[in-house]
N, C-alpha and C. Protein backbone atom coordinates (compact mmCIF):
# COMPACT_ATOMS: atom_id res chain seq x y z
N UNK A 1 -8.78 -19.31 21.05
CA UNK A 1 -8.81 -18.29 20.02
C UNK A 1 -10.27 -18.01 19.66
N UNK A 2 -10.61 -16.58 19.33
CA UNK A 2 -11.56 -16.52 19.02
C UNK A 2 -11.81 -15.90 17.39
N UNK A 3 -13.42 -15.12 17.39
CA UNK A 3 -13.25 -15.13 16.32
C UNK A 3 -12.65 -13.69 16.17
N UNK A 4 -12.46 -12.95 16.55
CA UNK A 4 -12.16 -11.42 16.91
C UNK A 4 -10.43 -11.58 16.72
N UNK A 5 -9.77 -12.97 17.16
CA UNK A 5 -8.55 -12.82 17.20
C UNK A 5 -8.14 -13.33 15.77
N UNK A 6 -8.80 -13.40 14.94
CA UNK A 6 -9.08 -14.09 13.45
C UNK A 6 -9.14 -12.17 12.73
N UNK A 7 -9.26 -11.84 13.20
CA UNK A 7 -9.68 -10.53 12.42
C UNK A 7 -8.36 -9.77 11.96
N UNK A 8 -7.25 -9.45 12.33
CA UNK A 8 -6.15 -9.19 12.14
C UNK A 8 -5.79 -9.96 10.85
N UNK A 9 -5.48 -11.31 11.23
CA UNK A 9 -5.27 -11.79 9.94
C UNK A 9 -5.92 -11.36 8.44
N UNK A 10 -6.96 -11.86 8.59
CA UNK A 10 -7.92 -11.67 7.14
C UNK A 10 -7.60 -9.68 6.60
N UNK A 11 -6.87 -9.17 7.64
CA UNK A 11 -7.38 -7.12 7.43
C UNK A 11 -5.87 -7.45 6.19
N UNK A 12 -5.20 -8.06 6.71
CA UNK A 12 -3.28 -8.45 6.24
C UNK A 12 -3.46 -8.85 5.07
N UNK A 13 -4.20 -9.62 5.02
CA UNK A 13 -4.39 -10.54 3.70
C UNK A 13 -5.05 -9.49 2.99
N UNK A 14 -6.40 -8.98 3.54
CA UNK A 14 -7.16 -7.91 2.47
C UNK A 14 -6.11 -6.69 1.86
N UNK A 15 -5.39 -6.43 2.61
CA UNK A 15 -4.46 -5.56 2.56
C UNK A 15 -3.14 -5.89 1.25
N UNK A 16 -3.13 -7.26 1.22
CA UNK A 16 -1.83 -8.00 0.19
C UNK A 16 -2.07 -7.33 -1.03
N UNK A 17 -3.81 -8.32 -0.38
CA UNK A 17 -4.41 -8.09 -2.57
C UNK A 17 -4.88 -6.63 -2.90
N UNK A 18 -4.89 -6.09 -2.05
CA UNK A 18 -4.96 -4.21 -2.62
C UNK A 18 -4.35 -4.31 -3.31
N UNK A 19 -2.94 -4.48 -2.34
CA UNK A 19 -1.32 -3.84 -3.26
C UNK A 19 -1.49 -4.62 -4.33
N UNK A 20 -1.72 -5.76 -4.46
CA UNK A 20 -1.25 -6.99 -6.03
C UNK A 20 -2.13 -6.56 -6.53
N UNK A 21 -3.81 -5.94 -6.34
CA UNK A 21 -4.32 -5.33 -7.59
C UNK A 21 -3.81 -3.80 -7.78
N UNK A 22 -3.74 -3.37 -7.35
CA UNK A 22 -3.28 -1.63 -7.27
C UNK A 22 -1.56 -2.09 -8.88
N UNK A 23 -1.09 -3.33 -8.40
CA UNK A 23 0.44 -3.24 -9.05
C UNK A 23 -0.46 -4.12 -10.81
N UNK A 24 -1.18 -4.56 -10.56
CA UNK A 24 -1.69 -5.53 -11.50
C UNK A 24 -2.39 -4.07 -12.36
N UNK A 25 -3.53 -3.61 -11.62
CA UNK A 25 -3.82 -2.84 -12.85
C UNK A 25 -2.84 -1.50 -13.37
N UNK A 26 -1.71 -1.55 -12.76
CA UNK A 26 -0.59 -0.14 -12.60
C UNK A 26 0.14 -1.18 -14.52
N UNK A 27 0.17 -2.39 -14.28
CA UNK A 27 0.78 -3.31 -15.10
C UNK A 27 -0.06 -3.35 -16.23
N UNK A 28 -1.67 -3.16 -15.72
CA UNK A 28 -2.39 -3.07 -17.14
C UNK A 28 -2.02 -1.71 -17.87
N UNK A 29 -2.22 -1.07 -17.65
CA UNK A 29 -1.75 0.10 -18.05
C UNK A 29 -0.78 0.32 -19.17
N UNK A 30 0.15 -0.43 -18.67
CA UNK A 30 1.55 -0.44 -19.69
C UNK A 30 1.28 -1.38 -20.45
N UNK A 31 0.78 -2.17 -20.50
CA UNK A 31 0.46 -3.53 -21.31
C UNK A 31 0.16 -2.89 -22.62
N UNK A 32 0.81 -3.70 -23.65
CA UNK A 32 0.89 -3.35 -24.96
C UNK A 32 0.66 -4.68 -25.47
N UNK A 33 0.85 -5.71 -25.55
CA UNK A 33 0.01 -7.04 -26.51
C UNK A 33 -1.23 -7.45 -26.29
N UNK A 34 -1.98 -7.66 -26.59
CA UNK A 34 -3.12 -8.76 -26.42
C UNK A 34 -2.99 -9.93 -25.08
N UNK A 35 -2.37 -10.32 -25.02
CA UNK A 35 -2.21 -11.18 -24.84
C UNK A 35 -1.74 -11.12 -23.32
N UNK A 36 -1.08 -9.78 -23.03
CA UNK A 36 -0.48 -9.65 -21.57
C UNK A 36 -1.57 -8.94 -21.36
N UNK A 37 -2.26 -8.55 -21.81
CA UNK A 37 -3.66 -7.64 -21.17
C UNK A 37 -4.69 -8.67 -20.77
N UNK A 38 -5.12 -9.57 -21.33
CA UNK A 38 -5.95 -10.75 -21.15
C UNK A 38 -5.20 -11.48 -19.88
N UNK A 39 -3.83 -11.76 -19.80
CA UNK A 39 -3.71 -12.09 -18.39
C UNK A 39 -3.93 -11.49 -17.45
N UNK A 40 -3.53 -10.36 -17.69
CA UNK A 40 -3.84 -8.98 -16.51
C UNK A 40 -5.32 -8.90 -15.86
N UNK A 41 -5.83 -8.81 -16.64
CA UNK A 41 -7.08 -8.80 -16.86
C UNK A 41 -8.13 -10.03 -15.78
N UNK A 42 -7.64 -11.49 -16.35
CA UNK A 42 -7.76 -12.38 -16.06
C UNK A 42 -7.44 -12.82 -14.44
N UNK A 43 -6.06 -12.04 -14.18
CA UNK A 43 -5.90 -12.00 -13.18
C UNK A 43 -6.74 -11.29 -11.65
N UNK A 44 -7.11 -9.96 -12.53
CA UNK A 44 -7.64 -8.98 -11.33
C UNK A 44 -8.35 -9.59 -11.15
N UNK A 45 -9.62 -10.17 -12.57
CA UNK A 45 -10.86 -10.96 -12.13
C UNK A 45 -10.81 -11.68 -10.97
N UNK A 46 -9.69 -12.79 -11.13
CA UNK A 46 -9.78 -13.84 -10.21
C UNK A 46 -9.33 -13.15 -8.80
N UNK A 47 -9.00 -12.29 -8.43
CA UNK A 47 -8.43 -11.72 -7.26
C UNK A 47 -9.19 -10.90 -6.89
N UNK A 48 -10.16 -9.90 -7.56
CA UNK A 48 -10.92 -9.37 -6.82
C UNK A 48 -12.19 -9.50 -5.81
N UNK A 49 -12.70 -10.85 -6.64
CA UNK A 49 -13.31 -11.37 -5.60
C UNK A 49 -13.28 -11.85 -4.07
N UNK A 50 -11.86 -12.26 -4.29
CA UNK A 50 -11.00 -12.89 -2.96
C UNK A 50 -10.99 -11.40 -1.83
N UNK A 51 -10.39 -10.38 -2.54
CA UNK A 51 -10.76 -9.11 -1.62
C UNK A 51 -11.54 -8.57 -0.91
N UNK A 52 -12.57 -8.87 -1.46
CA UNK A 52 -14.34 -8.58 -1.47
C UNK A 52 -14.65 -9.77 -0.29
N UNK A 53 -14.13 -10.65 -0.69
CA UNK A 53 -14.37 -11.96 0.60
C UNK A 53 -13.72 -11.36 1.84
N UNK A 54 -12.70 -11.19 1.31
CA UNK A 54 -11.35 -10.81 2.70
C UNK A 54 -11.78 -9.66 3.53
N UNK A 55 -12.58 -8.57 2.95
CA UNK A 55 -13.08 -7.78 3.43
C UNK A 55 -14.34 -8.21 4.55
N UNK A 56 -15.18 -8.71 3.62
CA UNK A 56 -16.20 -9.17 4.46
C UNK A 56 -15.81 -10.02 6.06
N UNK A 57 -14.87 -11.27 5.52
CA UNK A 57 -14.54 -12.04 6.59
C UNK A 57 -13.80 -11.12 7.65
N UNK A 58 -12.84 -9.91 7.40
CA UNK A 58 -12.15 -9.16 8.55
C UNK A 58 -13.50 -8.04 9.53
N UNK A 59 -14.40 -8.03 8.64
CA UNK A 59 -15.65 -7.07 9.51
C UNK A 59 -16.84 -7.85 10.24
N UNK A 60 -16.57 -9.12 9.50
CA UNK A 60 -17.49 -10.03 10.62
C UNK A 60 -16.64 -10.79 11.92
N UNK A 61 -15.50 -10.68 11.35
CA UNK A 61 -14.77 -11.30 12.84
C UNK A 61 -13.93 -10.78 13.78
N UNK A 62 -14.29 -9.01 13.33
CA UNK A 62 -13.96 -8.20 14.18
C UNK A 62 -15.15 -7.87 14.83
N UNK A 63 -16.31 -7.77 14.26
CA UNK A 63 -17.46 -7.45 15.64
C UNK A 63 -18.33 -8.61 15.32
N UNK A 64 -17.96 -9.71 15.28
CA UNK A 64 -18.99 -10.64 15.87
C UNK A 64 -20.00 -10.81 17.04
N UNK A 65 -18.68 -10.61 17.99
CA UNK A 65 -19.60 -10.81 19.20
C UNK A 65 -20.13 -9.40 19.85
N UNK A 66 -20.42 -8.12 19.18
CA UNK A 66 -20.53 -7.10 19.66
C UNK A 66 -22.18 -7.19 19.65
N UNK A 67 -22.92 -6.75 20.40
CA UNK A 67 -24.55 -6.54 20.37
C UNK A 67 -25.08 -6.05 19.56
N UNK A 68 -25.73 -6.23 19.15
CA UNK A 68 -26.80 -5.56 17.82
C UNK A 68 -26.11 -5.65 16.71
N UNK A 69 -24.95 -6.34 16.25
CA UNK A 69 -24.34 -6.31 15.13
C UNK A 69 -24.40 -7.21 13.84
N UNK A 70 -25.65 -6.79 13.16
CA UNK A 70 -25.83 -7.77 12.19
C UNK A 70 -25.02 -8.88 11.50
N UNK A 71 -25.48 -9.81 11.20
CA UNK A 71 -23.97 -10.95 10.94
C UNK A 71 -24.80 -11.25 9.42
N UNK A 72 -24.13 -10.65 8.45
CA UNK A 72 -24.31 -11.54 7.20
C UNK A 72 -24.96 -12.88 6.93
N UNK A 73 -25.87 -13.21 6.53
CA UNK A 73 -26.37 -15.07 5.53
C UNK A 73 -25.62 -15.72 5.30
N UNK A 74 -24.66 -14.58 4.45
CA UNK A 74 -23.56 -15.53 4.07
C UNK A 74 -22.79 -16.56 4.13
N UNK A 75 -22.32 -16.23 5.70
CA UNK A 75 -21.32 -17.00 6.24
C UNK A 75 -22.07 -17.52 7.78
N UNK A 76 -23.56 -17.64 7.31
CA UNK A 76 -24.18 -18.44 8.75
C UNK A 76 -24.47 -19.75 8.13
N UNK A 77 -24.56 -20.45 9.39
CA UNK A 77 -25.35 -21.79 8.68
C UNK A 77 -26.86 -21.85 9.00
């Protein structure tokens, strides 16, 4: 396996947490207490980052091995 065959996965996953934020902030919206808004809220936080990762990881391990294709700090050692 390589890393290119890794890339599918992570696009699926980036793809989940769209929908669960797309339904999360559709949920903020209607939110009427305090209290369900602060979860809501709380929630996207913690999930949007993960997207932002998921993204990154599906565009580096779809052209990794392509020529001239810059590879992020990030995720080098």
């Amino acid at each position: 396996m390589t890393l290119a065959d890794l890339a599918p996965g992570y696009e699926a996953a980036a793809e989940l947490l769209r929908r669960r934020l797309a339904y999360l902030r559709r949920e903020l919206q209607k939110a009427q207490t305090a209290e369900e808004i602060f979860h809501l809220k709380r929630r996207i936080a913690e999930l949007s980052p993960m997207l932002t990762e998921m993204n990154e990881l599906a565009e580096l391990t779809a052209h990794y091995y392509d020529r001239g294709y810059y590879r992020s700090e990030k995720y080098t050692l």
